[in-house]
C-alpha atoms as a PDB file:
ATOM      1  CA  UNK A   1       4.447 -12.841 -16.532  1.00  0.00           C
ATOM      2  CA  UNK A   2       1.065 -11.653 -17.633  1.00  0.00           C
ATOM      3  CA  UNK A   3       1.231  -9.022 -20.458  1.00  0.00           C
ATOM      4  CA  UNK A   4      -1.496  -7.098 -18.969  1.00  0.00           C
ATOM      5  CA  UNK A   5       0.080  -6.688 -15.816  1.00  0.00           C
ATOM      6  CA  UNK A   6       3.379  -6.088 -16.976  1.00  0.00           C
ATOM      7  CA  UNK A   7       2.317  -3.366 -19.888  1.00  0.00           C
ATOM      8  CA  UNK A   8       0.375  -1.322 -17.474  1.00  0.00           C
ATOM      9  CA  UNK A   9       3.487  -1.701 -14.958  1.00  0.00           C
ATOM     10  CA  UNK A  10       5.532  -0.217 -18.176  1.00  0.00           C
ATOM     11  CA  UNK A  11       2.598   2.441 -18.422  1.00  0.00           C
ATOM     12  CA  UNK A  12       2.607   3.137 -15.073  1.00  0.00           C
ATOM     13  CA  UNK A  13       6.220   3.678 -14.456  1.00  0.00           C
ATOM     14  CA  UNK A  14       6.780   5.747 -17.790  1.00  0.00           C
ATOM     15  CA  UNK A  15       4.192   8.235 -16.426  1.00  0.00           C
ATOM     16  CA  UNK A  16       5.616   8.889 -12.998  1.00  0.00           C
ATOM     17  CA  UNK A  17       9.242   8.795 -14.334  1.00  0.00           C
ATOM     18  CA  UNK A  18       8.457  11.692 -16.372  1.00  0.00           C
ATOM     19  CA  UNK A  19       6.407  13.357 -13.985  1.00  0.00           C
ATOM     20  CA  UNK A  20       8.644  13.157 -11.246  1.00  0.00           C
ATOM     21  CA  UNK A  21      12.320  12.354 -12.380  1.00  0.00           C
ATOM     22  CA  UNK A  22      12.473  16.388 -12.740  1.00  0.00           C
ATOM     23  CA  UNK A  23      11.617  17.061  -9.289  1.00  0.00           C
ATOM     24  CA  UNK A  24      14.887  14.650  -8.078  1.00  0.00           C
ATOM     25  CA  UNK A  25      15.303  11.055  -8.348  1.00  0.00           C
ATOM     26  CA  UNK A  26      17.865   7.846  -7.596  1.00  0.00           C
ATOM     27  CA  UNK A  27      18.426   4.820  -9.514  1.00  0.00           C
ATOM     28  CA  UNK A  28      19.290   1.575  -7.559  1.00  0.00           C
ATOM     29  CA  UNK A  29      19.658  -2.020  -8.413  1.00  0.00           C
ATOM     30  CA  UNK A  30      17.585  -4.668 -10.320  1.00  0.00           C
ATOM     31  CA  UNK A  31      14.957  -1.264 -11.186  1.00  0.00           C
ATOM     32  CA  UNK A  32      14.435  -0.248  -7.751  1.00  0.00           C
ATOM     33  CA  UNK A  33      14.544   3.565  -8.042  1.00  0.00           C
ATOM     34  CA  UNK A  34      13.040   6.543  -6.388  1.00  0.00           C
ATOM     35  CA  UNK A  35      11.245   9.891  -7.745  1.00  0.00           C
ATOM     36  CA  UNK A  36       9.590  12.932  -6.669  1.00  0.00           C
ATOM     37  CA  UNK A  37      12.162  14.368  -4.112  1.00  0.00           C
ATOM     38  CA  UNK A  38      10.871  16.954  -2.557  1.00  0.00           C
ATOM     39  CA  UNK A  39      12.864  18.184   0.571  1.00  0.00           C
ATOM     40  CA  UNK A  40      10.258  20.760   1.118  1.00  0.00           C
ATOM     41  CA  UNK A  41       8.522  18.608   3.030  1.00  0.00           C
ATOM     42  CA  UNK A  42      11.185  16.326   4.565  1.00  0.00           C
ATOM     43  CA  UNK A  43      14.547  16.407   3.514  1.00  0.00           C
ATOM     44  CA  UNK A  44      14.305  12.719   2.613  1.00  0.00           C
ATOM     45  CA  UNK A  45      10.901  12.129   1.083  1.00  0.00           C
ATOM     46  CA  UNK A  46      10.098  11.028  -2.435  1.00  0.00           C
ATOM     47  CA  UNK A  47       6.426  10.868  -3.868  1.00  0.00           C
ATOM     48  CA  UNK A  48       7.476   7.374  -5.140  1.00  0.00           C
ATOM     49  CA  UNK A  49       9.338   4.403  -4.241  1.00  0.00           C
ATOM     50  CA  UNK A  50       9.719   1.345  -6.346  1.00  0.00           C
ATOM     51  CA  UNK A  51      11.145  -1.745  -5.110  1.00  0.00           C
ATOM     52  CA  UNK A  52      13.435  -4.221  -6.832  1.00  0.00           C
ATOM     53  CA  UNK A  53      11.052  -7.159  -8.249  1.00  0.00           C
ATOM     54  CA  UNK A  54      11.369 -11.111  -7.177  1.00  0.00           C
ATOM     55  CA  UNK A  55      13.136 -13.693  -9.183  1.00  0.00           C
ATOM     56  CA  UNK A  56      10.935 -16.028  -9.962  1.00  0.00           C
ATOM     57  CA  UNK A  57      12.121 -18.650  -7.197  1.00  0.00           C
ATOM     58  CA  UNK A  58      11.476 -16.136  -4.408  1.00  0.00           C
ATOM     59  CA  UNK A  59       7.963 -16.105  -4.951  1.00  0.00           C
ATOM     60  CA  UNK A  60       7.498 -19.653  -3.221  1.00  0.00           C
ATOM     61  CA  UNK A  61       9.178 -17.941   0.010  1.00  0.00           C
ATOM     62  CA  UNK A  62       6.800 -14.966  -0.228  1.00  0.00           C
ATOM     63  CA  UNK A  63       3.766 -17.519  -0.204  1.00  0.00           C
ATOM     64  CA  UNK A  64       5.181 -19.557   2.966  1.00  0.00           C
ATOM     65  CA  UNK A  65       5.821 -16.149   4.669  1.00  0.00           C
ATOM     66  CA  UNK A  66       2.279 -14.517   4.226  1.00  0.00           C
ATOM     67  CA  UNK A  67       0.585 -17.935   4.409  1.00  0.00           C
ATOM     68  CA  UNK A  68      -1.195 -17.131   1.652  1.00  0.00           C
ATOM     69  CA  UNK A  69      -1.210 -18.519  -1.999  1.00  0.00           C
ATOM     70  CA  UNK A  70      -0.592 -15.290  -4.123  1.00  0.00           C
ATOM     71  CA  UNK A  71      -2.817 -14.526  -6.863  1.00  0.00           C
ATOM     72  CA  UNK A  72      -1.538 -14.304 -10.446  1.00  0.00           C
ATOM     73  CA  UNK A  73      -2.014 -10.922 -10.944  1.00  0.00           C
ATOM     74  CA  UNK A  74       0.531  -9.801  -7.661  1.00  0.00           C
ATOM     75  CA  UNK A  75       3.126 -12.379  -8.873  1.00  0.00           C
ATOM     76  CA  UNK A  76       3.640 -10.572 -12.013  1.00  0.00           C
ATOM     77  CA  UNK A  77       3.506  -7.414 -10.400  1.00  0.00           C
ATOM     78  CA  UNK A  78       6.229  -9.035  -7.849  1.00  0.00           C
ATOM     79  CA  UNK A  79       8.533 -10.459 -10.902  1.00  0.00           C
ATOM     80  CA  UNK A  80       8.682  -6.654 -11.622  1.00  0.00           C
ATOM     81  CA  UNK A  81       8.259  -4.445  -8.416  1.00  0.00           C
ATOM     82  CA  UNK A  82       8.307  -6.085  -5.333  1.00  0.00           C
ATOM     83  CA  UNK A  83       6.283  -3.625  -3.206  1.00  0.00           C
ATOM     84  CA  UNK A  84       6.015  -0.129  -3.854  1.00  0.00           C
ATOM     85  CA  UNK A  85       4.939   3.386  -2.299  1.00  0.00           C
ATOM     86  CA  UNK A  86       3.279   5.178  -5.130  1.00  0.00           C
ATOM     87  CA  UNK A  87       1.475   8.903  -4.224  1.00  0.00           C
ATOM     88  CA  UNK A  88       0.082   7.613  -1.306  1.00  0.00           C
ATOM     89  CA  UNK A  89      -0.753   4.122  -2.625  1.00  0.00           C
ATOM     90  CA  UNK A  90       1.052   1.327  -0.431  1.00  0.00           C
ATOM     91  CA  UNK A  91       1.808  -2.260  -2.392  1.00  0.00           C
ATOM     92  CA  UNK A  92       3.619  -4.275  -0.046  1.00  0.00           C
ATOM     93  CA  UNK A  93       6.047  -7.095  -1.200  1.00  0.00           C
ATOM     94  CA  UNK A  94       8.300  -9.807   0.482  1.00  0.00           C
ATOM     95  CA  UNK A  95      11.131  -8.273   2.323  1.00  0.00           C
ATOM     96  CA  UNK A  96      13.213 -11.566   2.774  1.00  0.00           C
ATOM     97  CA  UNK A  97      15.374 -10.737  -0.345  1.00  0.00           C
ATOM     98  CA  UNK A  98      14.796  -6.448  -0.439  1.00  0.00           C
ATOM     99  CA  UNK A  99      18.118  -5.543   0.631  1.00  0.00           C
ATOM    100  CA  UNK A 100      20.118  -7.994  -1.779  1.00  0.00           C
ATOM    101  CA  UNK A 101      18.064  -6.994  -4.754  1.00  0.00           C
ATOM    102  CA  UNK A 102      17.735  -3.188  -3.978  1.00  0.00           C
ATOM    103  CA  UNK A 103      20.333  -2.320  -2.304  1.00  0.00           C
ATOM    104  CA  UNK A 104      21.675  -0.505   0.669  1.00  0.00           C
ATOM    105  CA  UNK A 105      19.553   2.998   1.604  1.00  0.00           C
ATOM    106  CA  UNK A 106      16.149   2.429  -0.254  1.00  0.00           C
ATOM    107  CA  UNK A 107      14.829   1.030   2.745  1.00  0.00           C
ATOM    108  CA  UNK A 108      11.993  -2.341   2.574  1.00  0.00           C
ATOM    109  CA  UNK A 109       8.565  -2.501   1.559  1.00  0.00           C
ATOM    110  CA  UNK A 110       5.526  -2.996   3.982  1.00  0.00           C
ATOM    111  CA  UNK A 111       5.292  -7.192   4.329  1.00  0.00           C
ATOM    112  CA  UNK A 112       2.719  -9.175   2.827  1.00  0.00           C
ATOM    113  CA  UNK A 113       2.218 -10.428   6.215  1.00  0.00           C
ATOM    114  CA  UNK A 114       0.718  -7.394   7.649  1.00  0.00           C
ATOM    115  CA  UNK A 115      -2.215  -7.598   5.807  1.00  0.00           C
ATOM    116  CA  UNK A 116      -2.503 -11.625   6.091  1.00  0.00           C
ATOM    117  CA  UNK A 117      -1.564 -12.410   9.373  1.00  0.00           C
ATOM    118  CA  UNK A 118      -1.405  -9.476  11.364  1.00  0.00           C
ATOM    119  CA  UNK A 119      -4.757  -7.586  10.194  1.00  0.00           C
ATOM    120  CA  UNK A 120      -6.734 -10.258   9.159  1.00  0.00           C
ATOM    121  CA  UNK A 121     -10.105  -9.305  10.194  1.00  0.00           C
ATOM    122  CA  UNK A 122     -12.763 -11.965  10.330  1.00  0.00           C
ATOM    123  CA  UNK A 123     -15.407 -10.539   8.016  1.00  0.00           C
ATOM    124  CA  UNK A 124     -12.317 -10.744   5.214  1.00  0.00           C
ATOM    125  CA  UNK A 125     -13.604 -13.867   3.348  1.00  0.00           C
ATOM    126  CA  UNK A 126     -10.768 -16.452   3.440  1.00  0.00           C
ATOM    127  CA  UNK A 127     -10.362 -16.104  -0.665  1.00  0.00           C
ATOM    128  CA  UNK A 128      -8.972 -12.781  -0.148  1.00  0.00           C
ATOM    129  CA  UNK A 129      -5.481 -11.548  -0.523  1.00  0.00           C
ATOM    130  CA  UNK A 130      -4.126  -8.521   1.182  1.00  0.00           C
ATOM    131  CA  UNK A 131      -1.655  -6.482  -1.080  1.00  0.00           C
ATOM    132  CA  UNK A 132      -1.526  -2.758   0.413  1.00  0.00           C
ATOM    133  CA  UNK A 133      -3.836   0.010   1.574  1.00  0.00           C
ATOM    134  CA  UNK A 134      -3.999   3.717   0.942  1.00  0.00           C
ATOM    135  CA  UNK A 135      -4.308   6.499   3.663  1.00  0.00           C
ATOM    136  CA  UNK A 136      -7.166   8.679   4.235  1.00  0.00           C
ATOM    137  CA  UNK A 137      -6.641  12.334   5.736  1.00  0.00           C
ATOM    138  CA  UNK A 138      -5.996  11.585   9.502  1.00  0.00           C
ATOM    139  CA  UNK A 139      -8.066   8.479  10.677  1.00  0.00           C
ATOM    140  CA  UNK A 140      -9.175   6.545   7.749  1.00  0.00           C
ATOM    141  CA  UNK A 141      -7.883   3.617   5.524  1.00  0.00           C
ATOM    142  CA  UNK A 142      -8.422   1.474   3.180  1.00  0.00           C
ATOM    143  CA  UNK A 143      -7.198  -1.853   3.159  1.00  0.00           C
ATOM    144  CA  UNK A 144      -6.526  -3.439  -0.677  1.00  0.00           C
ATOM    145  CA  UNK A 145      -7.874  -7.087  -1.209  1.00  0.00           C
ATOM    146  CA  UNK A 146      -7.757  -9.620  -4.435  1.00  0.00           C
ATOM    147  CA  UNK A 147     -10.713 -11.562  -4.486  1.00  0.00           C
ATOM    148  CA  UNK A 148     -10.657 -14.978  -5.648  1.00  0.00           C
ATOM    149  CA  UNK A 149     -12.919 -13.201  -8.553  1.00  0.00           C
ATOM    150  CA  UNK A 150      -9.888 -11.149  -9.695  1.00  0.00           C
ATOM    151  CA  UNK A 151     -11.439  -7.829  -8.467  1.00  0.00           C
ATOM    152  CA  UNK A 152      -9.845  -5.538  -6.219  1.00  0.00           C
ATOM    153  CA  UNK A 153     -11.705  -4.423  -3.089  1.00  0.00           C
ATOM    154  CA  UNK A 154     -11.162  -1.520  -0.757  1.00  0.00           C
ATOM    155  CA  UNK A 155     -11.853  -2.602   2.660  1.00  0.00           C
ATOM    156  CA  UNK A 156     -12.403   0.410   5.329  1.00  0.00           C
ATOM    157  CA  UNK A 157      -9.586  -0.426   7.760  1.00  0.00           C
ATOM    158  CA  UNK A 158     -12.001  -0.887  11.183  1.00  0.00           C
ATOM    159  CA  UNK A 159     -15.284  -1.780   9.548  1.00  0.00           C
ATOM    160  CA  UNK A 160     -16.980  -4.271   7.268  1.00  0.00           C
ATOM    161  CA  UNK A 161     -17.359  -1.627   4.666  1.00  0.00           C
ATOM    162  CA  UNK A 162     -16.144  -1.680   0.650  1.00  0.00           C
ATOM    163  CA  UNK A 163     -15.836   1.600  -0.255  1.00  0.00           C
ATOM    164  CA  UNK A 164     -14.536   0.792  -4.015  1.00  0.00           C
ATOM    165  CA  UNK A 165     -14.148  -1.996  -6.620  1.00  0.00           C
ATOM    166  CA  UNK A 166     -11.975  -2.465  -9.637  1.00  0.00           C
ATOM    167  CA  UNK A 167     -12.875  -5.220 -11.884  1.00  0.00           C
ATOM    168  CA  UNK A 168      -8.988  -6.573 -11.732  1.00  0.00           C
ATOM    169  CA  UNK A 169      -5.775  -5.255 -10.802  1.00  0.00           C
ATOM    170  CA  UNK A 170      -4.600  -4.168 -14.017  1.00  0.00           C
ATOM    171  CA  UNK A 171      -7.363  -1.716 -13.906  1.00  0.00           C
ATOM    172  CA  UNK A 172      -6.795  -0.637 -10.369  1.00  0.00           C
ATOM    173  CA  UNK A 173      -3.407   0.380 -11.118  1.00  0.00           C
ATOM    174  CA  UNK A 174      -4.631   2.350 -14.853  1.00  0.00           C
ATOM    175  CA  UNK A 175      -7.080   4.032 -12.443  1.00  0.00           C
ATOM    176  CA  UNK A 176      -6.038   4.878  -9.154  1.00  0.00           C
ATOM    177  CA  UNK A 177      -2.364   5.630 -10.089  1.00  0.00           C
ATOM    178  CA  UNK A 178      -3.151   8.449 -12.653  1.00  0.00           C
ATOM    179  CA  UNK A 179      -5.563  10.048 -10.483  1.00  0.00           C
ATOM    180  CA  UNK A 180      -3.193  10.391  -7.884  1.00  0.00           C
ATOM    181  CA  UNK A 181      -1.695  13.101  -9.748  1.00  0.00           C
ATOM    182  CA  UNK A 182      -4.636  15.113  -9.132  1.00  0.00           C
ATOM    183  CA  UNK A 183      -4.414  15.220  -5.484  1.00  0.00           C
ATOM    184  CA  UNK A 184      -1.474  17.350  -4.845  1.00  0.00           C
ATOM    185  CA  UNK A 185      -0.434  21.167  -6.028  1.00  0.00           C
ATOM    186  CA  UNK A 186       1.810  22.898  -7.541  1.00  0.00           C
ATOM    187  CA  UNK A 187       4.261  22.269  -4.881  1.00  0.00           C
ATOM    188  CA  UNK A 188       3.552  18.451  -4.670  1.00  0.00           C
ATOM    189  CA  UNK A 189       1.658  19.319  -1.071  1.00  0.00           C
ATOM    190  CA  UNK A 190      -1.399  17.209  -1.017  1.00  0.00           C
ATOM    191  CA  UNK A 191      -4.552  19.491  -1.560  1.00  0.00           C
ATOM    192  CA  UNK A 192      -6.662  20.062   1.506  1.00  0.00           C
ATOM    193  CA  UNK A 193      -9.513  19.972  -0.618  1.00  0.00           C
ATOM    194  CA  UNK A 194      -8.509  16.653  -2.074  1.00  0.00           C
ATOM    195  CA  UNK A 195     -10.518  13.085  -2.275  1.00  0.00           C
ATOM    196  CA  UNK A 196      -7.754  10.413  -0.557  1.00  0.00           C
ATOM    197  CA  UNK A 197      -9.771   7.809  -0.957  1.00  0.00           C
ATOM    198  CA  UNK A 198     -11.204   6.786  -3.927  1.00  0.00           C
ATOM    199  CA  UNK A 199     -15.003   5.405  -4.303  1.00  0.00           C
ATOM    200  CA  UNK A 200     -17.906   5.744  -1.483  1.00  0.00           C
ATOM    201  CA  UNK A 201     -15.873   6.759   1.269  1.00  0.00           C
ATOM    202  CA  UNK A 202     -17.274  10.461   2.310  1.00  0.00           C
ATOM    203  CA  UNK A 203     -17.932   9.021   5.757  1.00  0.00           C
ATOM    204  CA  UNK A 204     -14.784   6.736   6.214  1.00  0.00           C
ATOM    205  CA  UNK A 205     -12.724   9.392   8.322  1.00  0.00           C
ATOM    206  CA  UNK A 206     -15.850  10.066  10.842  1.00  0.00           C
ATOM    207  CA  UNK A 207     -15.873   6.322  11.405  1.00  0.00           C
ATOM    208  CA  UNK A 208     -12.223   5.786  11.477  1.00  0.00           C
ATOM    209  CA  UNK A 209     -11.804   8.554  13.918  1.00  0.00           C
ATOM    210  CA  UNK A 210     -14.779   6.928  16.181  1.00  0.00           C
ATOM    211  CA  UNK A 211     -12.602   3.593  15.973  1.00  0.00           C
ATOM    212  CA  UNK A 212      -9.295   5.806  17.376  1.00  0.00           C
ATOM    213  CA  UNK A 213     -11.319   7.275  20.331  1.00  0.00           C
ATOM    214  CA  UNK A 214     -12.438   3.770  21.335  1.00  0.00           C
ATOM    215  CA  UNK A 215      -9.006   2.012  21.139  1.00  0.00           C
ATOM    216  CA  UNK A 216      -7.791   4.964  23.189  1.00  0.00           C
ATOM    217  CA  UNK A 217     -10.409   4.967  25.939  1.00  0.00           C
ATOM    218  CA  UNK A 218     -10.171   0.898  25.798  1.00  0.00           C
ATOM    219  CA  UNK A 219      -5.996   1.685  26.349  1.00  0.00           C
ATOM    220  CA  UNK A 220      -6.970   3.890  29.199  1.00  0.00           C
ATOM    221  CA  UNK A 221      -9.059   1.598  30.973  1.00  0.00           C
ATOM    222  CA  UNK A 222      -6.572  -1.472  30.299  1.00  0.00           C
ATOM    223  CA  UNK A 223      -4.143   0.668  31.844  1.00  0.00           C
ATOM    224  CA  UNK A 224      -4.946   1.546  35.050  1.00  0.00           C
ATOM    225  CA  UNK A 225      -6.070  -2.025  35.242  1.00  0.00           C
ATOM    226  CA  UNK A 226      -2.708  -2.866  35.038  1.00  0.00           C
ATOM    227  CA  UNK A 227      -1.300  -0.020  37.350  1.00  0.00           C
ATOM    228  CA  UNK A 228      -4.006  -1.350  39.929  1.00  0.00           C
ATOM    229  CA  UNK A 229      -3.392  -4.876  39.726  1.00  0.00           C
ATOM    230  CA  UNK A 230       0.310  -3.720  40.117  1.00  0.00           C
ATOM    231  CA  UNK A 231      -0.251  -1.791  43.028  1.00  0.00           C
ATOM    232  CA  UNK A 232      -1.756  -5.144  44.820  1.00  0.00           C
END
């Protein structure tokens, strides 16, 4: 495994353990844990969820089951969390093995293959590898690429627009993870008043919510095409 990737992991996890362990948390196996209950807001919800990572043969499955070769940089983070749900940060991971390595109750991480397969939009260049996303207030999103550069690039989830960089992953985590913390109060409700998404992005939820309104009316009028051609 890369030492950057794995100190900053180290980093990373040392921070929100002592941040959040206080507020409730749950150990289970291979490192998976959880932190930052707070029943408040659901009875079940923690800020954080950390997924047991990948032995090192598992990461050959992962590849054949996003189609995708995976970068470096997300193998080591896979060796050591294999997907994660950090403050509002998604890293998704290869849920073939999650339950034997986790555990029972901690649940799976979003699949590699969403982001791959699934949501592969064409302006994506082919280089790219999906690895997560982070939600914006209501409508907006944005999707989480490696380039074949190393960089990281947030993708607006219905346009061709980047809204951030990071010159590698080991500085998106250093980055984005840490200011996380600033988004929610006292409470650990997330700030009205608070920037979701990081970079240019002021006009990401006006777009995003344009995008909703024309999936809905195209649902609409897909529908009663249906009901009609039913009716005949």
């Amino acid at each position: 495994m890369s030492g950057q990737v794995g100190n900053v992991l180290s980093e990373m996890k040392e921070l929100v353990r002592q941040r959040l362990d206080p507020l409730g948390c749950e150990d289970f196996g291979n490192g998976a844990f959880q932190s930052g209950h707070v029943p408040h807001i659901a009875p079940l919800k923690y800020l954080v969820t950390c997924y047991a990572g990948l032995d090192n043969e598992d990461i050959e499955p992962a590849e054949a089951d996003c189609s995708r070769r995976i970068p470096q940089p997300y193998r080591d983070f896979l060796t050591v969390l294999n997907g994660a749900h950090i403050l509002g940060i998604s890293l998704n991971g290869f849920d073939g093995r999650q339950i034997d390595r986790s555990g029972a109750g901690i649940g799976q991480p979003v699949s590699l293959r969403y982001d791959n397969l699934f949501r592969a939009e064409s302006y994506i260049p082919e280089g790219h590898f999906g690895f997560g996303a982070i939600n914006g207030p209501w409508y907006s999103q944005g999707v989480l690429y490696l380039a074949s550069t190393g960089e990281v690039e947030m993708y607006h989830r219905d346009a061709d627009l980047i809204g951030a960089r990071w010159p590698s992953f080991a500085d998106f985590l250093t980055q984005e993870i840490p200011r996380r913390f600033s988004l929610f109060n006292v409470d650990w409700t997330v700030n009205k008043e608070a920037k979701l998404l990081p970079g240019d992005t002021a006009d990401w939820e006006r777009i995003g919510e344009e995008h909703d309104k024309r999936r809905k009316a195209d649902h609409s009028v897909l529908g009663k095409a249906k009901r009609l051609l039913k009716r005949s």
